[in-house]
N, C-alpha and C. Protein backbone atom coordinates (compact mmCIF):
# COMPACT_ATOMS: atom_id res chain seq x y z
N UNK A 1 -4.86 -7.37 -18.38
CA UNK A 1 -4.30 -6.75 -19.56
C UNK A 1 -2.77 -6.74 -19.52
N UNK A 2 -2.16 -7.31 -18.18
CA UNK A 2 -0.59 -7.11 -18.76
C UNK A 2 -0.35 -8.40 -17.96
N UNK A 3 0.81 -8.70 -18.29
CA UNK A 3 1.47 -10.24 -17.68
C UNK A 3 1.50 -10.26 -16.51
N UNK A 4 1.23 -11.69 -15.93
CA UNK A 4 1.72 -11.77 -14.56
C UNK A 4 2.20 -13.41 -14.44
N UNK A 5 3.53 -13.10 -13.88
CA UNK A 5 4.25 -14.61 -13.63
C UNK A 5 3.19 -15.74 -13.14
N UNK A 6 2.91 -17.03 -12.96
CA UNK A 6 1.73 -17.73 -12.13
C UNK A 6 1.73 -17.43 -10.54
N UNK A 7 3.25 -18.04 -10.32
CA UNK A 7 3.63 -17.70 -8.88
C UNK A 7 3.49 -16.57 -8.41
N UNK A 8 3.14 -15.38 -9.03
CA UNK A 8 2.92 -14.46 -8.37
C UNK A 8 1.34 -14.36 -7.97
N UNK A 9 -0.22 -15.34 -8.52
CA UNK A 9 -0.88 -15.07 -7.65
C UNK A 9 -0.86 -15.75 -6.79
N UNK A 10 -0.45 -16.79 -5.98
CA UNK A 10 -0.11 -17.50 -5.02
C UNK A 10 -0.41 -16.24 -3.74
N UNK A 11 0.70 -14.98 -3.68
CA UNK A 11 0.65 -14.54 -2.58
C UNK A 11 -1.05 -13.53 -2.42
N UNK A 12 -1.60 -13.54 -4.23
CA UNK A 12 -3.27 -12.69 -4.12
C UNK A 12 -4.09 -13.57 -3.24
N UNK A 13 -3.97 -15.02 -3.76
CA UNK A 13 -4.65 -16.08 -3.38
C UNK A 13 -4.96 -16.46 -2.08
N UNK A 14 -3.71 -16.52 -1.44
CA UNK A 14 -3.56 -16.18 0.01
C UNK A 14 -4.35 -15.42 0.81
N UNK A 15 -4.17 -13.86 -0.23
CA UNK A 15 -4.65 -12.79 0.93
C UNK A 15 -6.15 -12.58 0.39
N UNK A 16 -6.85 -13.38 -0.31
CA UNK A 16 -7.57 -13.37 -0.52
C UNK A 16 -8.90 -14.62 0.82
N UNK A 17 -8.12 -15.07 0.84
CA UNK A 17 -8.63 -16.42 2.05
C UNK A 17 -8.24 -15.93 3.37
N UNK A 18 -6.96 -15.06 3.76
CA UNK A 18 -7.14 -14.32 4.86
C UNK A 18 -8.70 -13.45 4.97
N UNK A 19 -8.88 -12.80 4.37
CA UNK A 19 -9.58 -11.80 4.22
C UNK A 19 -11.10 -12.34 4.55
N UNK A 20 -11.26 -13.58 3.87
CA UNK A 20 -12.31 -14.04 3.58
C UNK A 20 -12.59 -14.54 5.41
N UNK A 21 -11.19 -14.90 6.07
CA UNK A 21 -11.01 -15.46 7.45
C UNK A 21 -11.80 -14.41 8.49
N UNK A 22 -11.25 -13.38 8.11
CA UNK A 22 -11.35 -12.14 8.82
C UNK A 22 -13.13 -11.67 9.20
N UNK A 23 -13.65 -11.68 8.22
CA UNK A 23 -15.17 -11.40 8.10
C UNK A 23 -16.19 -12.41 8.99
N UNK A 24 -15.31 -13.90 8.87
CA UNK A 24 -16.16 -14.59 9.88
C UNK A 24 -15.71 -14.47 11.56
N UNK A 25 -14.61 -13.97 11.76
CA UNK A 25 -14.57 -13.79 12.88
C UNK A 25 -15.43 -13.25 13.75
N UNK A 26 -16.46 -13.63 14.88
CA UNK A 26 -16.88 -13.15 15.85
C UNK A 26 -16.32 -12.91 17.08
N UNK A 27 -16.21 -11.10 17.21
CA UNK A 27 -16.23 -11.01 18.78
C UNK A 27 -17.33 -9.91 19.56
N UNK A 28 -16.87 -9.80 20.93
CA UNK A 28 -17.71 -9.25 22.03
C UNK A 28 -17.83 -7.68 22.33
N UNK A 29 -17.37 -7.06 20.87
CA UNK A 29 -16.92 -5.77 21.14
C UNK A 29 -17.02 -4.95 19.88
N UNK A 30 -17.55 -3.60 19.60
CA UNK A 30 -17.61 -2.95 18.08
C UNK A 30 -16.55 -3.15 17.55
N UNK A 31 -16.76 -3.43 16.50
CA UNK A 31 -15.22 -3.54 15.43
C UNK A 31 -16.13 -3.29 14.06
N UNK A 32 -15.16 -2.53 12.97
CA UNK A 32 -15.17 -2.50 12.09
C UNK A 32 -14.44 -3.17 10.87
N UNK A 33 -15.13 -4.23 10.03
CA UNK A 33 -14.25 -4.83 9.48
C UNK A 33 -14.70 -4.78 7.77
N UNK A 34 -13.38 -4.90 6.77
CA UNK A 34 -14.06 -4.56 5.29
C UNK A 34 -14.56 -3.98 4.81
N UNK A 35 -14.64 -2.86 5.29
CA UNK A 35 -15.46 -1.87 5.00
C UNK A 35 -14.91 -1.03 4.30
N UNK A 36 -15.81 -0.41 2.92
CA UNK A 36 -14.81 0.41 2.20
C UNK A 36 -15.11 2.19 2.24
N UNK A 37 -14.06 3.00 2.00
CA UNK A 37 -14.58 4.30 3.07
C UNK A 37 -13.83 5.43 1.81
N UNK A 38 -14.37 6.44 1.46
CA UNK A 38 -13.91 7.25 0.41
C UNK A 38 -14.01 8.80 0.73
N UNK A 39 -13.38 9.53 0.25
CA UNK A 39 -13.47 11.30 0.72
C UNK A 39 -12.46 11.47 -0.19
N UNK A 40 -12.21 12.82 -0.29
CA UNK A 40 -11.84 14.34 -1.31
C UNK A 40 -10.52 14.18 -0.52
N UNK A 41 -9.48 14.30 -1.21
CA UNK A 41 -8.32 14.79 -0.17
C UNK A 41 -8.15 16.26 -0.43
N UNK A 42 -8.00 16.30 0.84
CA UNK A 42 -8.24 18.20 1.09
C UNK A 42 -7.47 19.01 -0.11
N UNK A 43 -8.41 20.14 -0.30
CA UNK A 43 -8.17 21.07 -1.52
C UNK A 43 -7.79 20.25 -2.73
N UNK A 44 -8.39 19.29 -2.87
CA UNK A 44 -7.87 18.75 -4.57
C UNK A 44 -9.26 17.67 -5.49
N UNK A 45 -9.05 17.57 -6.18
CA UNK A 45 -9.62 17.14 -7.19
C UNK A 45 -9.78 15.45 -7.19
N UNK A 46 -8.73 15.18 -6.30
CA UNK A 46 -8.26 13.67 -6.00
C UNK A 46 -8.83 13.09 -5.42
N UNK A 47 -10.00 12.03 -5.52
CA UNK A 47 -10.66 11.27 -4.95
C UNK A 47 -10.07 10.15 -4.58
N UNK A 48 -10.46 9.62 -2.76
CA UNK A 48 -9.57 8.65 -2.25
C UNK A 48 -10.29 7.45 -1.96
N UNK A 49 -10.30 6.17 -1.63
CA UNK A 49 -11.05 5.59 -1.41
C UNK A 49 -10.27 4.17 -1.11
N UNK A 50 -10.35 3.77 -0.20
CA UNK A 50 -9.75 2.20 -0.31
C UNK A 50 -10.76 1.50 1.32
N UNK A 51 -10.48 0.19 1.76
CA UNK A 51 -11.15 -0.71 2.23
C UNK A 51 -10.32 -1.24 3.35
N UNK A 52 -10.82 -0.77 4.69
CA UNK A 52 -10.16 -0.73 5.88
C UNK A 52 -10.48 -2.67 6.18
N UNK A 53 -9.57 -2.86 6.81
CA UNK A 53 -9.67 -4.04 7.61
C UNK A 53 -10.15 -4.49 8.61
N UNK A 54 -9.40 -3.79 9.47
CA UNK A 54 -9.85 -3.64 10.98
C UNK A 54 -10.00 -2.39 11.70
N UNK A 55 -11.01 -2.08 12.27
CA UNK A 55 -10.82 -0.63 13.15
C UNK A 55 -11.69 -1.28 14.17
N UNK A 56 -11.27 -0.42 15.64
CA UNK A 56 -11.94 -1.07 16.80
C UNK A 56 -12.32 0.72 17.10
N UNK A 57 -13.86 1.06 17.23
CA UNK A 57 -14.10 1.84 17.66
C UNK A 57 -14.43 2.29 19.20
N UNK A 58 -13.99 1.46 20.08
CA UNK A 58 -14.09 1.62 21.14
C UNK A 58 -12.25 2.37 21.43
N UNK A 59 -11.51 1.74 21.02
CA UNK A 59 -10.09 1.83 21.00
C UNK A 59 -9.70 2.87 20.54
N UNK A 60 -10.23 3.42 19.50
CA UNK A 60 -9.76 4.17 18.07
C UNK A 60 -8.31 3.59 17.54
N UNK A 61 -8.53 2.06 17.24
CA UNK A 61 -7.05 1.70 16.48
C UNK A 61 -7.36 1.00 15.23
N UNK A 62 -6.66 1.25 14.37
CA UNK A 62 -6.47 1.03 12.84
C UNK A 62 -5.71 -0.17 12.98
N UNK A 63 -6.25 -1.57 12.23
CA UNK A 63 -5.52 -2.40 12.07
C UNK A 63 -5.23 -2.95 10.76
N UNK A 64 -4.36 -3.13 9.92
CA UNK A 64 -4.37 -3.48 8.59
C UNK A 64 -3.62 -4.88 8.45
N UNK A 65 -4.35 -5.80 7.57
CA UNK A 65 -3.65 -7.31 7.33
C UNK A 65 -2.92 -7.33 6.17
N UNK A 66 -1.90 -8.44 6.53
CA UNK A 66 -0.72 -7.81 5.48
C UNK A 66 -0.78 -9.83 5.43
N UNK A 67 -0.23 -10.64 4.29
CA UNK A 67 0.22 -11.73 4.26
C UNK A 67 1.77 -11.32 3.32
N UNK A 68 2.44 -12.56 4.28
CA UNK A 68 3.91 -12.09 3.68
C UNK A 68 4.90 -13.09 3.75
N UNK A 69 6.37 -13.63 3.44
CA UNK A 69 6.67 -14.74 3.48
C UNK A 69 7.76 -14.34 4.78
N UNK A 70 8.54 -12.90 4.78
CA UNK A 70 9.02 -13.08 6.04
C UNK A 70 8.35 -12.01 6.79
N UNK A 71 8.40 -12.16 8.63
CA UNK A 71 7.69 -10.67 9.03
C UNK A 71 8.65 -9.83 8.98
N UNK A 72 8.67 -8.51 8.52
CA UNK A 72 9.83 -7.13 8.78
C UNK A 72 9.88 -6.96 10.50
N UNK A 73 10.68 -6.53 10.74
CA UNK A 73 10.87 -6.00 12.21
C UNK A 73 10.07 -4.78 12.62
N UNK A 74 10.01 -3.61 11.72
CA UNK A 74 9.17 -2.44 11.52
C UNK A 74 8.32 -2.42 10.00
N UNK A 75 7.42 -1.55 10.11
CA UNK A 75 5.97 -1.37 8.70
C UNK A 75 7.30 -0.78 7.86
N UNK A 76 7.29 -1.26 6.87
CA UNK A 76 7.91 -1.22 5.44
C UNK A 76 7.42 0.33 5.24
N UNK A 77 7.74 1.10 4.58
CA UNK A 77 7.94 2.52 4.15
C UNK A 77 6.52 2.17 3.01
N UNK A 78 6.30 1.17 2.47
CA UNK A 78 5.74 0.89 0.61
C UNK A 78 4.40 0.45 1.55
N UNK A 79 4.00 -0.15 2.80
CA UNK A 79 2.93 -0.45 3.68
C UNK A 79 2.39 0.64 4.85
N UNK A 80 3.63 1.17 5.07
CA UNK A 80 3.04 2.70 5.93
C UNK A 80 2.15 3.57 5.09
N UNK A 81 2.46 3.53 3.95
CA UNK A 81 1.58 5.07 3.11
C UNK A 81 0.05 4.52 2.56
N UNK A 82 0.15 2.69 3.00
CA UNK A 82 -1.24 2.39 2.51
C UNK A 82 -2.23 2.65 4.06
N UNK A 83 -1.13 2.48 5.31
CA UNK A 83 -2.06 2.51 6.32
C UNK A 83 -2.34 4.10 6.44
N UNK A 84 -0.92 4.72 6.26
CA UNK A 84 -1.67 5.98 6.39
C UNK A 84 -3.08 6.53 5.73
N UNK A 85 -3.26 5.88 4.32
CA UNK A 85 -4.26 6.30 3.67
C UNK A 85 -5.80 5.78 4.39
N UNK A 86 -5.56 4.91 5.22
CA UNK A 86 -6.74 4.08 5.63
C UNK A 86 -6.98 5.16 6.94
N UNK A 87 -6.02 5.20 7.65
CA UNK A 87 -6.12 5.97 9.09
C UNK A 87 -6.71 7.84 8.35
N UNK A 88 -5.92 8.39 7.32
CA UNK A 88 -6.96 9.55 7.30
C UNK A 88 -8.36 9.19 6.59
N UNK A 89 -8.78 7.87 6.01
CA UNK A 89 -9.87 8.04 5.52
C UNK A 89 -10.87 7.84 6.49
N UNK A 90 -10.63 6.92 7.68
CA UNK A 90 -11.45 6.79 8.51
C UNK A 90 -11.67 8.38 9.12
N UNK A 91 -10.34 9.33 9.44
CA UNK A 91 -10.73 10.84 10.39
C UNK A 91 -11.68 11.70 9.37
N UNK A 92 -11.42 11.37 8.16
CA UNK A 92 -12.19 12.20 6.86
C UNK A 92 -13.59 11.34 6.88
N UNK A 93 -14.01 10.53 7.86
CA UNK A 93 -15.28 10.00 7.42
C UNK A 93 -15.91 9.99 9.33
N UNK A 94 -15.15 11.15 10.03
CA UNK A 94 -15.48 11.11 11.35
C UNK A 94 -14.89 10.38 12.44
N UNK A 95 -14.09 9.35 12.25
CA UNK A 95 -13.81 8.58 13.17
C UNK A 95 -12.18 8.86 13.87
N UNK A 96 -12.13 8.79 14.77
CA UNK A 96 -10.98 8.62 15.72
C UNK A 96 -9.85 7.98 15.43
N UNK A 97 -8.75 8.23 15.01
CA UNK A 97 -7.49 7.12 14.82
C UNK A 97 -6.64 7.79 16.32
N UNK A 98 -6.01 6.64 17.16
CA UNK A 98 -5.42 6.91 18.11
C UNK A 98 -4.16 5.90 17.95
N UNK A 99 -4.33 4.75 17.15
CA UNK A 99 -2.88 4.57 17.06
C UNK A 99 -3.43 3.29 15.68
N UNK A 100 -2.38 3.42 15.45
CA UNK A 100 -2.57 2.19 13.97
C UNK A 100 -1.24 0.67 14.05
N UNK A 101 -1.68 -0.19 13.25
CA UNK A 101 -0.51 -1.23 13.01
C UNK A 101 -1.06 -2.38 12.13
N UNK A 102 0.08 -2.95 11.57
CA UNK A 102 -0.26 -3.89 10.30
C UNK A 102 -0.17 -5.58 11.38
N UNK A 103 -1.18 -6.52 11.16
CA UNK A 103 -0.91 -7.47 11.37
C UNK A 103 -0.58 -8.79 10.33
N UNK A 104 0.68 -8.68 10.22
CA UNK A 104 2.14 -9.83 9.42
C UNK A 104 1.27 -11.43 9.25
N UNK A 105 0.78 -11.86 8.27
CA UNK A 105 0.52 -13.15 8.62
C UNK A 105 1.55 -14.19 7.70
N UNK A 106 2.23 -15.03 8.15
CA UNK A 106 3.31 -15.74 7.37
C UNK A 106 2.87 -16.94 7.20
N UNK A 107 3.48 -18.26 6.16
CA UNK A 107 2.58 -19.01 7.06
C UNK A 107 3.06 -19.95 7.94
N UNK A 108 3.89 -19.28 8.77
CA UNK A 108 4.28 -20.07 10.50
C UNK A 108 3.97 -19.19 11.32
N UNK A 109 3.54 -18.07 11.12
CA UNK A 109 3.68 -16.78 12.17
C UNK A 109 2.64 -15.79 12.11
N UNK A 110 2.14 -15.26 12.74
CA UNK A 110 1.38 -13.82 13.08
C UNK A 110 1.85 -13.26 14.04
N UNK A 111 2.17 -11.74 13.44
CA UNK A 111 2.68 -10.75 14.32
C UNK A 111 2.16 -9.60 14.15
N UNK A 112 1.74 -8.29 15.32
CA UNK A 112 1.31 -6.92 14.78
C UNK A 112 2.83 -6.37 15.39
N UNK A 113 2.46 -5.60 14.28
CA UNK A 113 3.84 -4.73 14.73
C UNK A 113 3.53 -3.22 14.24
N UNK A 114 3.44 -2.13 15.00
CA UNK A 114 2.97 -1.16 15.31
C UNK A 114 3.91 0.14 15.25
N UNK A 115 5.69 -0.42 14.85
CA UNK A 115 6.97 0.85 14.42
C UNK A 115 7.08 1.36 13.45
N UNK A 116 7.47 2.33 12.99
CA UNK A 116 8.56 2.29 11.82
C UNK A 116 9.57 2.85 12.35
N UNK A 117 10.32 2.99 10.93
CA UNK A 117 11.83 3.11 10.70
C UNK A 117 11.87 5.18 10.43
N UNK A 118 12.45 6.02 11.47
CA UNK A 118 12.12 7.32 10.84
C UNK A 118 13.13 8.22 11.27
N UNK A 119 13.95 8.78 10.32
CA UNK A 119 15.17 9.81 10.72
C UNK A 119 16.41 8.27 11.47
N UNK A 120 16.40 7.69 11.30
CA UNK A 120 17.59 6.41 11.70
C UNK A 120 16.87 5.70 13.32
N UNK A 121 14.91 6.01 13.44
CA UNK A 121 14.96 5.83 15.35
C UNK A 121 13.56 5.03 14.43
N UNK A 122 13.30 4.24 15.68
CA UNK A 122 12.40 3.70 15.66
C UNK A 122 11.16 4.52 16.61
N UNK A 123 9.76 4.28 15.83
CA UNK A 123 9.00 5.52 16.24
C UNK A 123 7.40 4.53 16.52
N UNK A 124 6.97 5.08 17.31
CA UNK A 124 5.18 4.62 16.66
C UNK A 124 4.87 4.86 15.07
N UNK A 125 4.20 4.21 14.35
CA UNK A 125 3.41 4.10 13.65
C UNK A 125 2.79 5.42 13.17
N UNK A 126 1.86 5.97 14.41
CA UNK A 126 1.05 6.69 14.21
C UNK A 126 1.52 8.34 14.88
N UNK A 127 3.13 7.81 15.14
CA UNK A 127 3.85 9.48 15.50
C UNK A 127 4.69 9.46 13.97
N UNK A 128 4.46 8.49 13.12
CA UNK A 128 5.09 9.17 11.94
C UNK A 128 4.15 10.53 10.63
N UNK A 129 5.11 11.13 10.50
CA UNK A 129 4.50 12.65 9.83
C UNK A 129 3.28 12.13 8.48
N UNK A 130 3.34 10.75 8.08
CA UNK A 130 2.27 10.49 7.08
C UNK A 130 0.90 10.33 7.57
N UNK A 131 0.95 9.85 9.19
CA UNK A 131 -0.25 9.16 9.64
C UNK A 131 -1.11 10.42 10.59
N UNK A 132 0.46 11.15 11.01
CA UNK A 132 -0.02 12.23 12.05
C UNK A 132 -0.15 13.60 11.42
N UNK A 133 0.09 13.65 10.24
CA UNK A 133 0.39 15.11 9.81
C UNK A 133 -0.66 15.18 8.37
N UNK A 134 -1.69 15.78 8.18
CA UNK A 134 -2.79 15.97 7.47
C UNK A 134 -1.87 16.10 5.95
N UNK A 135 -1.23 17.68 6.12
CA UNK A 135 -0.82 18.59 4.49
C UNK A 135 0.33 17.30 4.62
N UNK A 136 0.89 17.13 5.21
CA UNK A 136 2.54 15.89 4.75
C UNK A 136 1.80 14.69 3.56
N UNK A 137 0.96 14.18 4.35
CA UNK A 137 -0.01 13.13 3.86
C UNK A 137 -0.45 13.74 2.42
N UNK A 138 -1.13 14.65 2.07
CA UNK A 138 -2.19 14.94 1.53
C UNK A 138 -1.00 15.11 -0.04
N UNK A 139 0.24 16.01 0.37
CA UNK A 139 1.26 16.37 -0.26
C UNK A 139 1.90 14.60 -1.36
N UNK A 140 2.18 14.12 -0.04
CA UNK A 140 2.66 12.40 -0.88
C UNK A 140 1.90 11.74 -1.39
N UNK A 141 0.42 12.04 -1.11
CA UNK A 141 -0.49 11.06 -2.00
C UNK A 141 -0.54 11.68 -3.26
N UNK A 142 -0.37 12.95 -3.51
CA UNK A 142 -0.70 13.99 -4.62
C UNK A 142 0.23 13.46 -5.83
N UNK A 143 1.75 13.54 -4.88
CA UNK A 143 2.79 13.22 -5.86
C UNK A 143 2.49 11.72 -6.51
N UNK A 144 2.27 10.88 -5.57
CA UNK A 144 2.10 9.76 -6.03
C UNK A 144 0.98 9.27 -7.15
N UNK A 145 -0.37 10.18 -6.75
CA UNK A 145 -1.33 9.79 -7.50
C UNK A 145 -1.05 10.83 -8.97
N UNK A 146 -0.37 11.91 -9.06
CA UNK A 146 0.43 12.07 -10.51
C UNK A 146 0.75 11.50 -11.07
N UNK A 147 2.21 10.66 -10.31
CA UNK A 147 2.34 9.84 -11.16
C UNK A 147 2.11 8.56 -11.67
N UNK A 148 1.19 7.80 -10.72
CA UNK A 148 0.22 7.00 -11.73
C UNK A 148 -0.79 7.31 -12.38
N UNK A 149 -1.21 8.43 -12.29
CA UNK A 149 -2.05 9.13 -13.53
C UNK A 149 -1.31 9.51 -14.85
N UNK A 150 -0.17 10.05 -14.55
CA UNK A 150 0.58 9.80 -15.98
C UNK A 150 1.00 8.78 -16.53
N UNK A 151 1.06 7.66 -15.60
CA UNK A 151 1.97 6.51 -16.06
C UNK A 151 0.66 5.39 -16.86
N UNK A 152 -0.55 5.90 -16.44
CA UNK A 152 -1.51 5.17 -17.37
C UNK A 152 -2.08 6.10 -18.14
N UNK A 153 -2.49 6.90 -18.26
CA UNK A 153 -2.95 7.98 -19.34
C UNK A 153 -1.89 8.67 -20.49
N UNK A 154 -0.67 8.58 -19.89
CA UNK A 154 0.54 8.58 -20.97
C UNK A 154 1.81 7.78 -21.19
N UNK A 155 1.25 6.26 -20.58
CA UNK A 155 2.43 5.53 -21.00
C UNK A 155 3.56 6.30 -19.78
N UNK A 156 3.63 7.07 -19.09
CA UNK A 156 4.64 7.65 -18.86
C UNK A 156 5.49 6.72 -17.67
N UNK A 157 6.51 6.43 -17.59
CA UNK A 157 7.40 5.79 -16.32
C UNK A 157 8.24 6.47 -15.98
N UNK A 158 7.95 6.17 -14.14
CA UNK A 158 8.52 7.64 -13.57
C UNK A 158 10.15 7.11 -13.17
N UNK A 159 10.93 7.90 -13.16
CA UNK A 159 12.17 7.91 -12.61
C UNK A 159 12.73 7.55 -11.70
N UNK A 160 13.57 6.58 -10.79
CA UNK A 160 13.76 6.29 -10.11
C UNK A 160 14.39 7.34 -9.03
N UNK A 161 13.95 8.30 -9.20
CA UNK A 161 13.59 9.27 -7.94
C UNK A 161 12.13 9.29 -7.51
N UNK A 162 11.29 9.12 -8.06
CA UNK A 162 10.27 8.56 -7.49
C UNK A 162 9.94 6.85 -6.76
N UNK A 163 10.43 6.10 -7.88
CA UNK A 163 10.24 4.31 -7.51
C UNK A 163 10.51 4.21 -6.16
N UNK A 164 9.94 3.31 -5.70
CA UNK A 164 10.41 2.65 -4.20
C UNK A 164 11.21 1.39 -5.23
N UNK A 165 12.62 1.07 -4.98
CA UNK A 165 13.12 -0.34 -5.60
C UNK A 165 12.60 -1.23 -4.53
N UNK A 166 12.01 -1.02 -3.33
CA UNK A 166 11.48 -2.06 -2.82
C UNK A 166 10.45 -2.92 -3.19
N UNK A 167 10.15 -2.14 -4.52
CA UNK A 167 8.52 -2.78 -4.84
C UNK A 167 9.64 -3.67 -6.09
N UNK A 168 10.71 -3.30 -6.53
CA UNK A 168 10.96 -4.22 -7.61
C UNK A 168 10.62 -5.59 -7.86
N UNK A 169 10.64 -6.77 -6.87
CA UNK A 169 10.90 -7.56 -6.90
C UNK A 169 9.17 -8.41 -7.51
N UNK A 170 8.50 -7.51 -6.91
CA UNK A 170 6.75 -7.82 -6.93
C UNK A 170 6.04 -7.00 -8.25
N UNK A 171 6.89 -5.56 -8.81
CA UNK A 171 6.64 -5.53 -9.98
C UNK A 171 6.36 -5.65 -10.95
N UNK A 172 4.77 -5.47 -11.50
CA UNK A 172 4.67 -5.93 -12.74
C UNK A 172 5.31 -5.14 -13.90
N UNK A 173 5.50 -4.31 -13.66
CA UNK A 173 5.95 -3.22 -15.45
C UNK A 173 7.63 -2.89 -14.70
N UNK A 174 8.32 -3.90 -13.69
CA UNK A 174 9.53 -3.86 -13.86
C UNK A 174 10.56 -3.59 -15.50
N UNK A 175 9.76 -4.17 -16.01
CA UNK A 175 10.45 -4.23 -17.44
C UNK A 175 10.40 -2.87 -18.07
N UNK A 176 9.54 -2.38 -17.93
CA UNK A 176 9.28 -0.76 -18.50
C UNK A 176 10.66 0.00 -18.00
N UNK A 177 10.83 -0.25 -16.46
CA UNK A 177 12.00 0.60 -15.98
C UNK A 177 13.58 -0.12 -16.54
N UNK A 178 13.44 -1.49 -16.46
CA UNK A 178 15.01 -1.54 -17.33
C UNK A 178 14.75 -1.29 -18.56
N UNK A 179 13.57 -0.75 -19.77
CA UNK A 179 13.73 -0.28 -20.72
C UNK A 179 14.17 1.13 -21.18
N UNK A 180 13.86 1.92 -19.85
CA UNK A 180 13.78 3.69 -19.85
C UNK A 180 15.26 3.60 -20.31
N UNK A 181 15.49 4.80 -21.20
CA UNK A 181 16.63 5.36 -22.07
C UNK A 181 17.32 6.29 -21.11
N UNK A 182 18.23 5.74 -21.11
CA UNK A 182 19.80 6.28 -20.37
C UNK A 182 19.55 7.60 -20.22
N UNK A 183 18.92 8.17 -21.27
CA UNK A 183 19.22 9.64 -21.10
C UNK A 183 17.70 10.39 -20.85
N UNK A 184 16.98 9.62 -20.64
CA UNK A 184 15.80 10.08 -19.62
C UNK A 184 14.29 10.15 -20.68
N UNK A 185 14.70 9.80 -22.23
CA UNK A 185 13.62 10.27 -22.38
C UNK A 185 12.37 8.66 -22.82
N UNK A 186 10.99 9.12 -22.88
CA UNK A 186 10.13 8.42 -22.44
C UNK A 186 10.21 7.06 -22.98
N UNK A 187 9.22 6.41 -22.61
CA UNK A 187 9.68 4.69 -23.48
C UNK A 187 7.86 4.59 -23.80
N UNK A 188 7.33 4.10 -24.56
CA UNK A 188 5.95 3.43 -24.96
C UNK A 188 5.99 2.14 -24.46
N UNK A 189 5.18 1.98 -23.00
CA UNK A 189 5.46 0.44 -22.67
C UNK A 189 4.15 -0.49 -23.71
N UNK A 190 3.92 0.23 -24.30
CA UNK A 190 2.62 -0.55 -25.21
C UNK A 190 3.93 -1.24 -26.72
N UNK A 191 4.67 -0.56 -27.04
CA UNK A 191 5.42 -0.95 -27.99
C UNK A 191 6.07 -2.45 -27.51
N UNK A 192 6.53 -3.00 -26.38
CA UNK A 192 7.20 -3.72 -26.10
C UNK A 192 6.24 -5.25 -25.31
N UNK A 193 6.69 -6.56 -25.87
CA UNK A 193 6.13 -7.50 -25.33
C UNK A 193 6.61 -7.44 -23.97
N UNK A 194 5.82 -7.38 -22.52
CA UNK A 194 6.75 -7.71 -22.11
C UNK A 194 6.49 -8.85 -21.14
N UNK A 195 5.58 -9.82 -21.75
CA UNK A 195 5.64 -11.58 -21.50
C UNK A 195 6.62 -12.11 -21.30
N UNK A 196 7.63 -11.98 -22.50
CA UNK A 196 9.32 -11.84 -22.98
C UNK A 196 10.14 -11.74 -22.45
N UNK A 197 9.95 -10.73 -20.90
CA UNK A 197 10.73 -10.51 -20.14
C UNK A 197 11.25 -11.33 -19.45
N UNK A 198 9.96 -11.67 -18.80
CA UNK A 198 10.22 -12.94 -17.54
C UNK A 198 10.53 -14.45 -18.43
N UNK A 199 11.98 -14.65 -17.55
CA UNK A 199 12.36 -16.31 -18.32
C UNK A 199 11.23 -17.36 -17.70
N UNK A 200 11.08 -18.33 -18.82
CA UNK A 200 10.25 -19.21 -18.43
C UNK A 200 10.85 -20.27 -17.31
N UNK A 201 9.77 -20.94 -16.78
CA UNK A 201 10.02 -22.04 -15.96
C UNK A 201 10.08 -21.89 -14.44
């Protein structure tokens, strides 16, 4: 229902044939793979649900596949809050998280990389306050899932006090945000083509 450049499924396409890679893999040891896992986030109304990759239950480690054109040095801030969501859905469905990390697939390279970026230090993964801290977690998904509940039930686009500009570039309703009015008030992204946006070629 809304535009998407061609080149942009190139990178779905991709992670779509990773994925597909992943499932035939056989090994010698429990693992959990593709599996999709859902629960209540505590005290709310907000139903969670998304589709783990990898978990090794002997280990208790969370592994999530990422395809990408360069690897980051540390988990991107816009990729930490998806693993976090995977690592409490697995503890909300019984299981053990003892440490988590995204594995980078490029296509010259595979890397896991298991840091982030937190207070200016580089940290574990799973010592950051989204993955390790229940109410922190429960608090940012809330905000977040607001505001894409407003942003499709009322047209509404949130402010760039909310946006990550890191997602700009991969953005589909980029255009909505260079349309928002200087002075804050709402825009109807249904009023506007925005096919139009993106130059051809």
């Amino acid at each position: 229902e809304y535009f998407i450049q061609p080149k942009s499924s190139v990178p779905m396409l991709r992670g779509t044939l990773v994925h597909g890679g992943i499932e035939l893999i056989t090994v010698d040891r429990p693992i959990m793979r593709e599996e999709r896992l859902s629960a209540w986030l505590p005290d709310s109304q907000v139903f969670v649900s998304g589709q783990i990759d990898l978990y090794y239950p002997n280990t208790y480690r969370l592994e999530d596949i990422k395809t990408t054109k360069h690897i980051p040095e540390n988990i991107p801030d816009y990729h930490l809050m998806q693993l976090a969501t995977y690592s409490w859905l697995l503890r909300w469905n019984e299981y053990r998280v003892d440490s988590v990390a995204i594995d980078y697939i490029s296509w010259h390279d595979v890397f896991q990389i298991d840091t982030v970026k937190y207070n200016n230090e580089v940290i574990k993964a799973a010592e950051h306050p989204l993955v390790d801290n229940e109410e922190e977690f429960a608090e940012a998904y809330h905000t977040g899932w607001s505001l894409l509940s407003r942003g499709l039930e009322e047209h509404y686009v949130p402010s760039m006090q909310y946006c990550n500009t890191n997602w700009c570039s991969n953005c589909q309703v980029k255009w909505a945000c260079d349309l928002i009015n200087v002075h804050g008030e709402q825009i109807n992204p249904s009023e506007y083509d925005h096919s139009l946006y993106y130059p051809k070629g």
